[in-house]
PDB file of N, CA and C in Angstrom:
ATOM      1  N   UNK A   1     -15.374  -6.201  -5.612  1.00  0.00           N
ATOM      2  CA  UNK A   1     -14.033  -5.743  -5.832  1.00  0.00           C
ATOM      3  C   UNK A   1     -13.808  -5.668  -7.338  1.00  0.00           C
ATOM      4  N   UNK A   2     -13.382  -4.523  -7.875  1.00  0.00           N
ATOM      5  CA  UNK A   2     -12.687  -4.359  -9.272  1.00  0.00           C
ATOM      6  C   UNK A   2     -11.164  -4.708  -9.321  1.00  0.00           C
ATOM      7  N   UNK A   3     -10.998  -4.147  -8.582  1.00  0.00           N
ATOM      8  CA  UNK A   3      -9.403  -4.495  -8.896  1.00  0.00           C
ATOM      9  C   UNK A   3      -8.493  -4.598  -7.309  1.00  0.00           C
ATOM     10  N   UNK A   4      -7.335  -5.082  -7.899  1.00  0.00           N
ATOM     11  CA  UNK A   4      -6.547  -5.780  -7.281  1.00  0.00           C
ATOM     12  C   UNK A   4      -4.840  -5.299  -7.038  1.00  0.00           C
ATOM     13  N   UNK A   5      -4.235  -4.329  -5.880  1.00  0.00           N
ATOM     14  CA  UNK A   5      -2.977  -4.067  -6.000  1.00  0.00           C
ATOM     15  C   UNK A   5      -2.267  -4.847  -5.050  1.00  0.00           C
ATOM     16  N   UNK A   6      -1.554  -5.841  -5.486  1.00  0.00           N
ATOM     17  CA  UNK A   6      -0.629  -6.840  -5.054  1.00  0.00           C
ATOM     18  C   UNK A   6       0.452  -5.920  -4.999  1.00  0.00           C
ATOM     19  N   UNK A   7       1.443  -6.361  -3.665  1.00  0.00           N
ATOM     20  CA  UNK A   7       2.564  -5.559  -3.343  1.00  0.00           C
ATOM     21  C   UNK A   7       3.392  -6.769  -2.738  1.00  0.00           C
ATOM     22  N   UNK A   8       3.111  -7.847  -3.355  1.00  0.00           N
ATOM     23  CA  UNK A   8       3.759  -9.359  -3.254  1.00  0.00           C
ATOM     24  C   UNK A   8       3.390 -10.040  -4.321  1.00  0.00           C
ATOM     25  N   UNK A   9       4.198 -10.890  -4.505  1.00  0.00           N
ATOM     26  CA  UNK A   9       4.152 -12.032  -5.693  1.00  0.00           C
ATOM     27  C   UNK A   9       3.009 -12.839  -5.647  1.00  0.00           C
ATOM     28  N   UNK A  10       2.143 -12.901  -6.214  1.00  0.00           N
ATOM     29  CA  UNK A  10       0.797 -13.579  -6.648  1.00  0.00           C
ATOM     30  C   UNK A  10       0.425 -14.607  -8.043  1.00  0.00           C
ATOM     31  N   UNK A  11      -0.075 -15.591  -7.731  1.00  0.00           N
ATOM     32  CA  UNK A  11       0.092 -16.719  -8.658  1.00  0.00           C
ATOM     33  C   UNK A  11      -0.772 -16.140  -9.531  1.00  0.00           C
ATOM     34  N   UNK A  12      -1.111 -17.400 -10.807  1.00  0.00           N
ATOM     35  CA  UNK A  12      -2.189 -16.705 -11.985  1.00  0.00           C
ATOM     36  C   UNK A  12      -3.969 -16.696 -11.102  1.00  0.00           C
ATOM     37  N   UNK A  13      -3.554 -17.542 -10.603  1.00  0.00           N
ATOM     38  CA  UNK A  13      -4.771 -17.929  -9.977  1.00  0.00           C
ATOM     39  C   UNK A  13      -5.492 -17.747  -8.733  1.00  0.00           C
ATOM     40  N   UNK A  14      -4.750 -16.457  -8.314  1.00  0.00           N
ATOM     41  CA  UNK A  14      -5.050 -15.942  -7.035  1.00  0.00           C
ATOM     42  C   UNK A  14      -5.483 -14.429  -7.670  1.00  0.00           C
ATOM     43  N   UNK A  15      -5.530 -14.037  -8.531  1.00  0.00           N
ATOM     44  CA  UNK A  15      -6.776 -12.473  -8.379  1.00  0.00           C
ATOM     45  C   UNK A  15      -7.584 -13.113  -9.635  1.00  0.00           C
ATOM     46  N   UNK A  16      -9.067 -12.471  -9.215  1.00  0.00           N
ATOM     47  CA  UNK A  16     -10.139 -12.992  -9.886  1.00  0.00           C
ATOM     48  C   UNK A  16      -9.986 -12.710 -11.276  1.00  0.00           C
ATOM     49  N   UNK A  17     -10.478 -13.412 -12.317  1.00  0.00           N
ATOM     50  CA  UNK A  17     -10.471 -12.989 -14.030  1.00  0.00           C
ATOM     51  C   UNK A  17     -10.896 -11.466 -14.047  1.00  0.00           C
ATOM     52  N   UNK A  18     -12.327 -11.357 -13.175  1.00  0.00           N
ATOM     53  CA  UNK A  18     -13.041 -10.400 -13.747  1.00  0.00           C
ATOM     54  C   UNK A  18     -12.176  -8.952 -12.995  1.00  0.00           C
ATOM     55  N   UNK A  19     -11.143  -8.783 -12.165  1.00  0.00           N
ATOM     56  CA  UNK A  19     -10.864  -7.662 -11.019  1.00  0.00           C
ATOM     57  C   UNK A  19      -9.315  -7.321 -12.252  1.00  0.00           C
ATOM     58  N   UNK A  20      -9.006  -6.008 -12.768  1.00  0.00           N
ATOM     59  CA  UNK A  20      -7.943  -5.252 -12.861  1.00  0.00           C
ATOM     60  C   UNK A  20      -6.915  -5.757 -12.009  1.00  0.00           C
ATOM     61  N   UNK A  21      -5.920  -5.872 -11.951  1.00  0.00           N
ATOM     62  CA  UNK A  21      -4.347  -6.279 -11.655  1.00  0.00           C
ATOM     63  C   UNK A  21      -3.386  -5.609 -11.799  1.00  0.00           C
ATOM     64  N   UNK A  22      -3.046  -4.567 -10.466  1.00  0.00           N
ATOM     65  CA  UNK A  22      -2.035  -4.204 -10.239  1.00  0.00           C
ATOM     66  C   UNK A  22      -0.678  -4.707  -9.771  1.00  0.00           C
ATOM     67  N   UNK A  23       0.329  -5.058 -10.314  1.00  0.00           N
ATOM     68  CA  UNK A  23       1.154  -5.506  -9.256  1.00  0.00           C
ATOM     69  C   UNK A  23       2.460  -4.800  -8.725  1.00  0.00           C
ATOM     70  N   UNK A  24       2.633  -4.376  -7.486  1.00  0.00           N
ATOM     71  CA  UNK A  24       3.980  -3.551  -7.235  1.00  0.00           C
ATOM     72  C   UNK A  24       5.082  -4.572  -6.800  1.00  0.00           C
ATOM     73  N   UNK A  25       6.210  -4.248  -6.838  1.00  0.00           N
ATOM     74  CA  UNK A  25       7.320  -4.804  -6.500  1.00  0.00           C
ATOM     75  C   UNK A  25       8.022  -4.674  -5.051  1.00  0.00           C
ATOM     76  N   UNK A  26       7.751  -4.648  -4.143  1.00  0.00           N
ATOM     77  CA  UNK A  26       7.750  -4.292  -2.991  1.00  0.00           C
ATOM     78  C   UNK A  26       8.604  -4.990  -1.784  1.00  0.00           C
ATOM     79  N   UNK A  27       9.587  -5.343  -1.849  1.00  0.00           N
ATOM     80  CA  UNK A  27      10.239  -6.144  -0.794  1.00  0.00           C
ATOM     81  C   UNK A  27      10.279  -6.023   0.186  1.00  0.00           C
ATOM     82  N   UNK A  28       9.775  -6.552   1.402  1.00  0.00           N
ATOM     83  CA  UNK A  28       9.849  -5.907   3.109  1.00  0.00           C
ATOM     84  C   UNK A  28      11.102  -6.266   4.027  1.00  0.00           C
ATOM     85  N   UNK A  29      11.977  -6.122   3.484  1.00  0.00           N
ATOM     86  CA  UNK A  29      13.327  -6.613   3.955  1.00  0.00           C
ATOM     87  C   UNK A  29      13.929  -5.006   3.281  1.00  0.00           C
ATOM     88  N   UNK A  30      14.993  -4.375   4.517  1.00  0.00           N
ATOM     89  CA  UNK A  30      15.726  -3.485   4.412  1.00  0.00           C
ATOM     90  C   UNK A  30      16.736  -3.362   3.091  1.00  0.00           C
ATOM     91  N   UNK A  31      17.339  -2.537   2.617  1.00  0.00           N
ATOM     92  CA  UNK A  31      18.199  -2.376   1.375  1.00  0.00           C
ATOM     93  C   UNK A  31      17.657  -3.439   0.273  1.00  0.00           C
ATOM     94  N   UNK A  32      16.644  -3.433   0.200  1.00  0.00           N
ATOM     95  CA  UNK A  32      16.072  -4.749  -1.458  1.00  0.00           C
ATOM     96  C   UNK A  32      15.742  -3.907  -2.183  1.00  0.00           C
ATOM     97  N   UNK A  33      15.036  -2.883  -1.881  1.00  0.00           N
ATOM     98  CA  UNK A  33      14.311  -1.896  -2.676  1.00  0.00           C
ATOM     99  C   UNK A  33      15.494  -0.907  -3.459  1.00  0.00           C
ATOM    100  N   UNK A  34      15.457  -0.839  -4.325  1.00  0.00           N
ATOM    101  CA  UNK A  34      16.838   0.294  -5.037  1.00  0.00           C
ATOM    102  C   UNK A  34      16.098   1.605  -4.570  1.00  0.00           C
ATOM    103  N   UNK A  35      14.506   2.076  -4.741  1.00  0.00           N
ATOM    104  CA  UNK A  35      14.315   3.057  -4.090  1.00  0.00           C
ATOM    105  C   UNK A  35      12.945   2.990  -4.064  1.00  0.00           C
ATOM    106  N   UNK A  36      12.800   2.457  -2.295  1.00  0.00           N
ATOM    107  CA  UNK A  36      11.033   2.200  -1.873  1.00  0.00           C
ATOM    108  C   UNK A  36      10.197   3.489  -2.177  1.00  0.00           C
ATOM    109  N   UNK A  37      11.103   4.877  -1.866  1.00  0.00           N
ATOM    110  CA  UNK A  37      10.117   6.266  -1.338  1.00  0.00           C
ATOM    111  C   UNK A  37       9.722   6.178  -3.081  1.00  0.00           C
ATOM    112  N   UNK A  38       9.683   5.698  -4.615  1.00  0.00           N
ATOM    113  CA  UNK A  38       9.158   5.948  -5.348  1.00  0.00           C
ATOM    114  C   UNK A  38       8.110   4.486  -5.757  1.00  0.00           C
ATOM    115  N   UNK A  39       8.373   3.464  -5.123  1.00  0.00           N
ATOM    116  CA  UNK A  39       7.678   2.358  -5.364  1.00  0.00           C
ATOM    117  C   UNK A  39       6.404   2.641  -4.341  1.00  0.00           C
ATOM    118  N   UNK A  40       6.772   2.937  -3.316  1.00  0.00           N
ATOM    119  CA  UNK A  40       5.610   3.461  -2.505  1.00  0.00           C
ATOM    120  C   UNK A  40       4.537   4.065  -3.255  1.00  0.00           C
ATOM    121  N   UNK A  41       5.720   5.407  -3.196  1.00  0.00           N
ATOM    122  CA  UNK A  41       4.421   6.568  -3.848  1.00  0.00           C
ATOM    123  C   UNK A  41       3.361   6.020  -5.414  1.00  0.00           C
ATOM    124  N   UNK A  42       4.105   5.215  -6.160  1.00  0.00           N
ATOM    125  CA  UNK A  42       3.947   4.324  -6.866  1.00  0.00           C
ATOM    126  C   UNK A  42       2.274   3.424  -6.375  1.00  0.00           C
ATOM    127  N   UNK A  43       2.509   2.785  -5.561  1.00  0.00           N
ATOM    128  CA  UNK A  43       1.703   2.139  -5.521  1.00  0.00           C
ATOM    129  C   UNK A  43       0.734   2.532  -4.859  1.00  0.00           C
ATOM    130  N   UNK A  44       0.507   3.839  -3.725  1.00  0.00           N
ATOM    131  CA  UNK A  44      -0.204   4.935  -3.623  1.00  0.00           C
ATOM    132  C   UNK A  44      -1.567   5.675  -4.413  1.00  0.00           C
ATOM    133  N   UNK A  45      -0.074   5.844  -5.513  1.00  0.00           N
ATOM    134  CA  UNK A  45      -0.460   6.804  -6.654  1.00  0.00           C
ATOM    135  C   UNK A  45      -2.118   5.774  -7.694  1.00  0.00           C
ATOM    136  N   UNK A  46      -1.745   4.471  -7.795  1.00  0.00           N
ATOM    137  CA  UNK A  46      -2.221   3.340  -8.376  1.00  0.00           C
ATOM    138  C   UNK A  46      -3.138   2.847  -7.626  1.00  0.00           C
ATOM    139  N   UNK A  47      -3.458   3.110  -6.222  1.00  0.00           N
ATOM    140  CA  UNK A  47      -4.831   2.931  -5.110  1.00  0.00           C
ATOM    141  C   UNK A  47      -5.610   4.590  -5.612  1.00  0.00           C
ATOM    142  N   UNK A  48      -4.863   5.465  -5.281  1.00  0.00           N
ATOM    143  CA  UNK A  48      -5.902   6.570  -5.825  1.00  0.00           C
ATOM    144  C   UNK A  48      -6.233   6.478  -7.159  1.00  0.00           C
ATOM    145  N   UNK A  49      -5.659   6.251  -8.171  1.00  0.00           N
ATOM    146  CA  UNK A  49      -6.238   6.248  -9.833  1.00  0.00           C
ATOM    147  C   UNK A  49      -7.258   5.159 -10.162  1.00  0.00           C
ATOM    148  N   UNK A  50      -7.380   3.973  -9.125  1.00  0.00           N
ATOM    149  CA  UNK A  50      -8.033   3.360  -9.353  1.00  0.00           C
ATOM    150  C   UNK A  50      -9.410   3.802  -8.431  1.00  0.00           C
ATOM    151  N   UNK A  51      -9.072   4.464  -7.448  1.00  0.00           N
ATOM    152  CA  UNK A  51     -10.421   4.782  -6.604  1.00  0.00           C
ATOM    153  C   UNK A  51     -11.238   6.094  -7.135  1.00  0.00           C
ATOM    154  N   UNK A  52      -9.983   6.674  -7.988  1.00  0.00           N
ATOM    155  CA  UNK A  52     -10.962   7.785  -8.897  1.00  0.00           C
ATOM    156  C   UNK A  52     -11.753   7.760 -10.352  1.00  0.00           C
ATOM    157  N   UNK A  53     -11.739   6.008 -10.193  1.00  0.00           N
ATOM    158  CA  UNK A  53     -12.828   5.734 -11.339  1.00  0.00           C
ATOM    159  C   UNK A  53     -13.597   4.964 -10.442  1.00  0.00           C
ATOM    160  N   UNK A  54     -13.902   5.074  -9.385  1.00  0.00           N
ATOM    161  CA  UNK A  54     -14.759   4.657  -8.396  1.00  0.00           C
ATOM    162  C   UNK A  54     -14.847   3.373  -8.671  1.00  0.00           C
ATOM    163  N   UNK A  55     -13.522   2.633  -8.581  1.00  0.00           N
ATOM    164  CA  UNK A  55     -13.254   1.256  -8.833  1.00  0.00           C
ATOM    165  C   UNK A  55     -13.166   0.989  -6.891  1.00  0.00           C
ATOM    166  N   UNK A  56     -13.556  -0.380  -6.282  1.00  0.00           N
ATOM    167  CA  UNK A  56     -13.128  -1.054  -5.212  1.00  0.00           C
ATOM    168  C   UNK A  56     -12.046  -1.877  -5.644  1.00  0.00           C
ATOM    169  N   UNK A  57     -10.874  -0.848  -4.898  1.00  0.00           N
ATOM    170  CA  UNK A  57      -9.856  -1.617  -4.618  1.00  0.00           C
ATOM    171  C   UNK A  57      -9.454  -1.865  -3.388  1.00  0.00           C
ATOM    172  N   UNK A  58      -8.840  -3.351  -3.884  1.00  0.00           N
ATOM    173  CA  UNK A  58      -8.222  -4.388  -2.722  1.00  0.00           C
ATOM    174  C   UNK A  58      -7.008  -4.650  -2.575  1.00  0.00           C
ATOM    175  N   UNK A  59      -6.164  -3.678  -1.805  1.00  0.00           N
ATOM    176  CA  UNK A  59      -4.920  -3.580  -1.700  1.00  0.00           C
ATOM    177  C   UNK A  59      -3.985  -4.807  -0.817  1.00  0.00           C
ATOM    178  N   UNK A  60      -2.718  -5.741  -1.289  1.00  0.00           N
ATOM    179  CA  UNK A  60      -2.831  -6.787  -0.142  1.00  0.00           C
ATOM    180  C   UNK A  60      -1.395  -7.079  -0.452  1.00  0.00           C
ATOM    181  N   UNK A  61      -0.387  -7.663   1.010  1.00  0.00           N
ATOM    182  CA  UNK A  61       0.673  -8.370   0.707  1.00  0.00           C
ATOM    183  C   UNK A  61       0.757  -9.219   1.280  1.00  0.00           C
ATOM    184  N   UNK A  62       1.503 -10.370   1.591  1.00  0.00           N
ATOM    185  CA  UNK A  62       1.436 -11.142   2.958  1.00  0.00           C
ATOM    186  C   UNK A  62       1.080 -10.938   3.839  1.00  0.00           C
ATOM    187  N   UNK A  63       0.593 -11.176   4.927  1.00  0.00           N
ATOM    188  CA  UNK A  63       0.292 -11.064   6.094  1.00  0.00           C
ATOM    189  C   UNK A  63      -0.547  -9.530   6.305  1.00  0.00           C
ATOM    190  N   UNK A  64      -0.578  -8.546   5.366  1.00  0.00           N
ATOM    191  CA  UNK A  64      -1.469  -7.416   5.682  1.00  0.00           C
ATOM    192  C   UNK A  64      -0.606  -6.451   6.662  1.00  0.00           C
ATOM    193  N   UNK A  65       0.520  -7.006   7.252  1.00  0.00           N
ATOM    194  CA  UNK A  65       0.926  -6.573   8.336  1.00  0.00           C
ATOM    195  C   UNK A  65       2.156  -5.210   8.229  1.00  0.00           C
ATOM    196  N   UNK A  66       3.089  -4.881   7.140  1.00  0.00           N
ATOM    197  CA  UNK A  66       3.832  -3.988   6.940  1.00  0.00           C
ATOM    198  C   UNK A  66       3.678  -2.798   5.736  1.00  0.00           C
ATOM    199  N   UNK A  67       3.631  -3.900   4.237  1.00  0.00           N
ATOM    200  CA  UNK A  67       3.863  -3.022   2.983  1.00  0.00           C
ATOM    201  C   UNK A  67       1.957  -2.488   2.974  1.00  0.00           C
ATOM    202  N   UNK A  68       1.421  -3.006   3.499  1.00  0.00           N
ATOM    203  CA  UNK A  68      -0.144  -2.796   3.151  1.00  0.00           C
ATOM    204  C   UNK A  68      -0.756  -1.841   4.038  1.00  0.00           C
ATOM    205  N   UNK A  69       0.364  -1.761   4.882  1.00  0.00           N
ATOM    206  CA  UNK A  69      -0.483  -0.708   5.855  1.00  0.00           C
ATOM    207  C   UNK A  69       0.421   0.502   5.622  1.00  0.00           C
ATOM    208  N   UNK A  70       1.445   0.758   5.183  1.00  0.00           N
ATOM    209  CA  UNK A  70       2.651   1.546   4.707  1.00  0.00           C
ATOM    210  C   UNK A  70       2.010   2.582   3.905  1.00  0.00           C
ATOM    211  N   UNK A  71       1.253   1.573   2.355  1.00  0.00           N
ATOM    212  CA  UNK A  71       0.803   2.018   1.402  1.00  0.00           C
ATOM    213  C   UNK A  71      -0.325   2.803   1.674  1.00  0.00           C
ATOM    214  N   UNK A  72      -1.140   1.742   2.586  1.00  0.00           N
ATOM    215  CA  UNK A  72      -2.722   2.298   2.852  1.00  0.00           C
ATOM    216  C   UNK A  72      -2.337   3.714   4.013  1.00  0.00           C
ATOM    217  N   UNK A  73      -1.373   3.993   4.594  1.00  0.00           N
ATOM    218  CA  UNK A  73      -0.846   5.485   5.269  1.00  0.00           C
ATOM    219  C   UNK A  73      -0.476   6.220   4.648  1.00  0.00           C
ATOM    220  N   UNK A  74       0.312   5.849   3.596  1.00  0.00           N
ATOM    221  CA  UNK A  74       0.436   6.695   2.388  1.00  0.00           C
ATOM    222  C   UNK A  74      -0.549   7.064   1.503  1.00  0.00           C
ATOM    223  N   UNK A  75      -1.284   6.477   1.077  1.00  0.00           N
ATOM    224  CA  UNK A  75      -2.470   6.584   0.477  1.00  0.00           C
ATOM    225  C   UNK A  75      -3.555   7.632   1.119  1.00  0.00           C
ATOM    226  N   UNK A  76      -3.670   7.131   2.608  1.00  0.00           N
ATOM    227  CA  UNK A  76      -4.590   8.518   3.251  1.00  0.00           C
ATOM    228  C   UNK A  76      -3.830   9.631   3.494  1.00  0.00           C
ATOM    229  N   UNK A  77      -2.615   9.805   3.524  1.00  0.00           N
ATOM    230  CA  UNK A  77      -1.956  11.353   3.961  1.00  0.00           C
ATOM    231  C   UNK A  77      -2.003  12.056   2.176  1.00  0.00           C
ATOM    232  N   UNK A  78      -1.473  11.519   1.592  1.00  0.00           N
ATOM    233  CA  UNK A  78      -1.063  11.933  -0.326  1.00  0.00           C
ATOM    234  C   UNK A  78      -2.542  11.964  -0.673  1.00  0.00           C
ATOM    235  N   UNK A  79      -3.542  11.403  -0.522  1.00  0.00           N
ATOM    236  CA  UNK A  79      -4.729  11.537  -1.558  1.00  0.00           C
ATOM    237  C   UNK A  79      -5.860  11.821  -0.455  1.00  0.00           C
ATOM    238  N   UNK A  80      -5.906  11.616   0.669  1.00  0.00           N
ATOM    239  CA  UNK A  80      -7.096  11.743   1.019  1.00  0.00           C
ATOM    240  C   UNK A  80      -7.037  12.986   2.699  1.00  0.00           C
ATOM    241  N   UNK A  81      -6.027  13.637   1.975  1.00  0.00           N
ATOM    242  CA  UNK A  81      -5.519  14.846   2.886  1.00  0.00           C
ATOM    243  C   UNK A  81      -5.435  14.241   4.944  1.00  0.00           C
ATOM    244  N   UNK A  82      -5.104  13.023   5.223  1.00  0.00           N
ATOM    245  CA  UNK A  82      -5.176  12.518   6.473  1.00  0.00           C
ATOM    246  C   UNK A  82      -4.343  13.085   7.508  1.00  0.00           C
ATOM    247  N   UNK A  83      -3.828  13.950   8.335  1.00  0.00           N
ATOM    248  CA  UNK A  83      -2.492  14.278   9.430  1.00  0.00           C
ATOM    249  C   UNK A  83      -1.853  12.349   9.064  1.00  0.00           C
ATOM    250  N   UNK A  84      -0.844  12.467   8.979  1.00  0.00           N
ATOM    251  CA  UNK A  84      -0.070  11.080   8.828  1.00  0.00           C
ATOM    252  C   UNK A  84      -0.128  10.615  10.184  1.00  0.00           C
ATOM    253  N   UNK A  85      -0.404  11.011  11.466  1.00  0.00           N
ATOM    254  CA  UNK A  85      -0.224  10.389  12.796  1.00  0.00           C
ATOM    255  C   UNK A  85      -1.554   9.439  12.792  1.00  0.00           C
ATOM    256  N   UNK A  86      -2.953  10.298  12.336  1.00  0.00           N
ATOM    257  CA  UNK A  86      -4.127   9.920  12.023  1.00  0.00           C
ATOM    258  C   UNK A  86      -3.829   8.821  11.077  1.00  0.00           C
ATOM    259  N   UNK A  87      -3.343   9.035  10.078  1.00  0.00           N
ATOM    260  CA  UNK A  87      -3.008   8.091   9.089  1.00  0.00           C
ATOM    261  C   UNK A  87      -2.932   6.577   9.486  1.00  0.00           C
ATOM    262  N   UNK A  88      -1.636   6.486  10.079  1.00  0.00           N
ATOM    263  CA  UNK A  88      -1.368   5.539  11.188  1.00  0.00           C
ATOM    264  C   UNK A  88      -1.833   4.409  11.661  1.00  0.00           C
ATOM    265  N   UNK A  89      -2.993   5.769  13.044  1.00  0.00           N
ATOM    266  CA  UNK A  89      -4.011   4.789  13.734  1.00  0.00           C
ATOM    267  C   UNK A  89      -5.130   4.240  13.255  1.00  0.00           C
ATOM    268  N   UNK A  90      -5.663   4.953  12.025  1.00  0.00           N
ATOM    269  CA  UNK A  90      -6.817   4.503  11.227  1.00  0.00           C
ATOM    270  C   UNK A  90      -6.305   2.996  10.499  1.00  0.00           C
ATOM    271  N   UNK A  91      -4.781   2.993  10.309  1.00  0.00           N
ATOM    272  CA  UNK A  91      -4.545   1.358   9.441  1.00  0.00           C
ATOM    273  C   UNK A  91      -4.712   0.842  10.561  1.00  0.00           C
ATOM    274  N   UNK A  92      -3.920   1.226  12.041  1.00  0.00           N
ATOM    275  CA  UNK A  92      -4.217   0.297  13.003  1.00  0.00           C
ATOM    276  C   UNK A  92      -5.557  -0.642  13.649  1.00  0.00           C
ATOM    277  N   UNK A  93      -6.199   0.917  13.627  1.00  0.00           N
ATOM    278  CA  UNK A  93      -7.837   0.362  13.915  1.00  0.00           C
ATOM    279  C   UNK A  93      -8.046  -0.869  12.535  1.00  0.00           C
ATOM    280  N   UNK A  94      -7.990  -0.602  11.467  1.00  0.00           N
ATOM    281  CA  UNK A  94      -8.106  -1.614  10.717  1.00  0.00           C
ATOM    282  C   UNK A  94      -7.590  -2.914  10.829  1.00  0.00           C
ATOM    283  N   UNK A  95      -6.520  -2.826  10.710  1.00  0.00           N
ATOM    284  CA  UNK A  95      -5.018  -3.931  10.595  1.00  0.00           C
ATOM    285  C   UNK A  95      -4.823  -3.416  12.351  1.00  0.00           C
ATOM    286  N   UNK A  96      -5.782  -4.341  12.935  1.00  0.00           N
ATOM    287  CA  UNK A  96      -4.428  -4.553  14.665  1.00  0.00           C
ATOM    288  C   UNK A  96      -3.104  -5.242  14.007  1.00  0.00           C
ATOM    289  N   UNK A  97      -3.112  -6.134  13.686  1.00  0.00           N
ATOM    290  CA  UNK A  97      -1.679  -6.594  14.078  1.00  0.00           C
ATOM    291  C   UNK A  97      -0.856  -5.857  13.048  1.00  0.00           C
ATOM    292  N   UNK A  98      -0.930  -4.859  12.547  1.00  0.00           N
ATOM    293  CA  UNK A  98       0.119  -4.314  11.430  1.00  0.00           C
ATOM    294  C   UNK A  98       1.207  -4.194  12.506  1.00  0.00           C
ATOM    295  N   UNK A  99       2.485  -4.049  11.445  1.00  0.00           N
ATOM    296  CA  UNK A  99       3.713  -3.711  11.657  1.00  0.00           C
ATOM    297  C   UNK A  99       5.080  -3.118  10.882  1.00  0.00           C
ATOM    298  N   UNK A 100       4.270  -2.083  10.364  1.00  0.00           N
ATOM    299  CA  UNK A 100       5.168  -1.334   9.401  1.00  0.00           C
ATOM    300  C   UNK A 100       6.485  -1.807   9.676  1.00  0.00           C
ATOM    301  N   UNK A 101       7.560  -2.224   8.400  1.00  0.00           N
ATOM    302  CA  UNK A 101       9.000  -2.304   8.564  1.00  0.00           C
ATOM    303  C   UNK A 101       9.337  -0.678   8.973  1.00  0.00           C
ATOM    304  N   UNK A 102      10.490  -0.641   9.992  1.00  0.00           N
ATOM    305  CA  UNK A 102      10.823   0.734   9.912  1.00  0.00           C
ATOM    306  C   UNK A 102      11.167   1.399   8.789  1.00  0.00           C
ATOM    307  N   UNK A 103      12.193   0.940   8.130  1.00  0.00           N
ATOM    308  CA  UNK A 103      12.101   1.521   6.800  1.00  0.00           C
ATOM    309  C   UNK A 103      11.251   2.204   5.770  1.00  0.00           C
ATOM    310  N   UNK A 104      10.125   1.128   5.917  1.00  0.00           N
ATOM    311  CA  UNK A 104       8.777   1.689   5.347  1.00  0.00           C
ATOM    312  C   UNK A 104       8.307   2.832   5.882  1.00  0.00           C
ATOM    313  N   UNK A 105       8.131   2.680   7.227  1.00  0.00           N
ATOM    314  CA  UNK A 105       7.685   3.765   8.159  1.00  0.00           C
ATOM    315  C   UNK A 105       8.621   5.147   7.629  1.00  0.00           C
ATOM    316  N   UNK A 106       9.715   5.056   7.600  1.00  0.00           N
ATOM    317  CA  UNK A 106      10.453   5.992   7.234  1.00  0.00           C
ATOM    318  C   UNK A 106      10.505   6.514   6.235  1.00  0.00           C
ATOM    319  N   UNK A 107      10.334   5.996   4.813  1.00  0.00           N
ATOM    320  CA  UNK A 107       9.560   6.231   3.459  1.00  0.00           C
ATOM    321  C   UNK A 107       8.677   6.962   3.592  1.00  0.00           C
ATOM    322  N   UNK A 108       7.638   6.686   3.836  1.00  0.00           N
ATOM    323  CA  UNK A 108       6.192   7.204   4.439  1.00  0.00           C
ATOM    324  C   UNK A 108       6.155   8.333   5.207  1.00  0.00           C
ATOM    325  N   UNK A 109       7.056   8.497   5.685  1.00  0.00           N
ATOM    326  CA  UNK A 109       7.212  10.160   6.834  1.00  0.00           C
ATOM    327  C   UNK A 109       8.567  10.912   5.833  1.00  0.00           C
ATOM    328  N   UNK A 110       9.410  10.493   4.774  1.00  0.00           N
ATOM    329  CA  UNK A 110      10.013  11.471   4.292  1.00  0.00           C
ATOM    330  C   UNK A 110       9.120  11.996   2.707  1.00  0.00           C
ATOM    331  N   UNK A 111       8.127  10.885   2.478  1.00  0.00           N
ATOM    332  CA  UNK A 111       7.357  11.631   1.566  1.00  0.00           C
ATOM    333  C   UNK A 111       6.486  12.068   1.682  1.00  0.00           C
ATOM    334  N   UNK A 112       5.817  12.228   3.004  1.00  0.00           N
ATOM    335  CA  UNK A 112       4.657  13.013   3.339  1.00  0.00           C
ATOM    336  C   UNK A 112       5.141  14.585   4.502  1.00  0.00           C
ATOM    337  N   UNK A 113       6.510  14.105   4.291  1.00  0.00           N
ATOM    338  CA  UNK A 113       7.330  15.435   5.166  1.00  0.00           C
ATOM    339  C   UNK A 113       7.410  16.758   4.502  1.00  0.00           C
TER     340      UNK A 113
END
């Protein structure tokens, strides 16, 4: 792994010295975000720039279960040309237990709309 996009609060001592450090601001609770559809695309945008220096990145928030699979759907429809339905089931197959916040979900389908 090169680098590292946190989309949760992370201590000093939880991403490796040697891995790049992204961190997004990402709240999974409804109305926190002043405006998710650009923090998203945001942190999207920051999985592809890092994968187009053929860096391994390790995208992660709590539980893996909402903002990480949000991003990583966003990430395959915006950069890696995916149908967003495909999008989806490919985090699912990955992440069973994901659970996109709706909100998120809704982010994610008005910027890939």
């Amino acid at each position: 792994m090169d680098a590292v996009v946190s989309l949760c609060r992370v201590g000093t001592a939880q991403v490796p010295a040697r891995c790049e450090s992204v961190q997004v601001w990402l709240v999974d609770r409804p109305n926190r975000n002043a405006r998710p559809d650009i923090v998203l695309r945001e942190a999207a945008d920051a999985l592809a720039a890092l994968r187009a220096e053929d860096k391994i990145a390790f995208i992660h928030c709590f539980e893996a279960r909402s903002r990480t699979a949000a991003v990583a759907a966003l990430y395959s429809a915006r950069h890696r040309g995916v149908p967003l339905p495909q999008a989806w089931e490919d985090v699912r197959a990955t992440l069973p237990g994901c659970a996109p916040q709706p909100f998120l979900r809704d982010a994610v389908e008005r910027i890939t709309g």
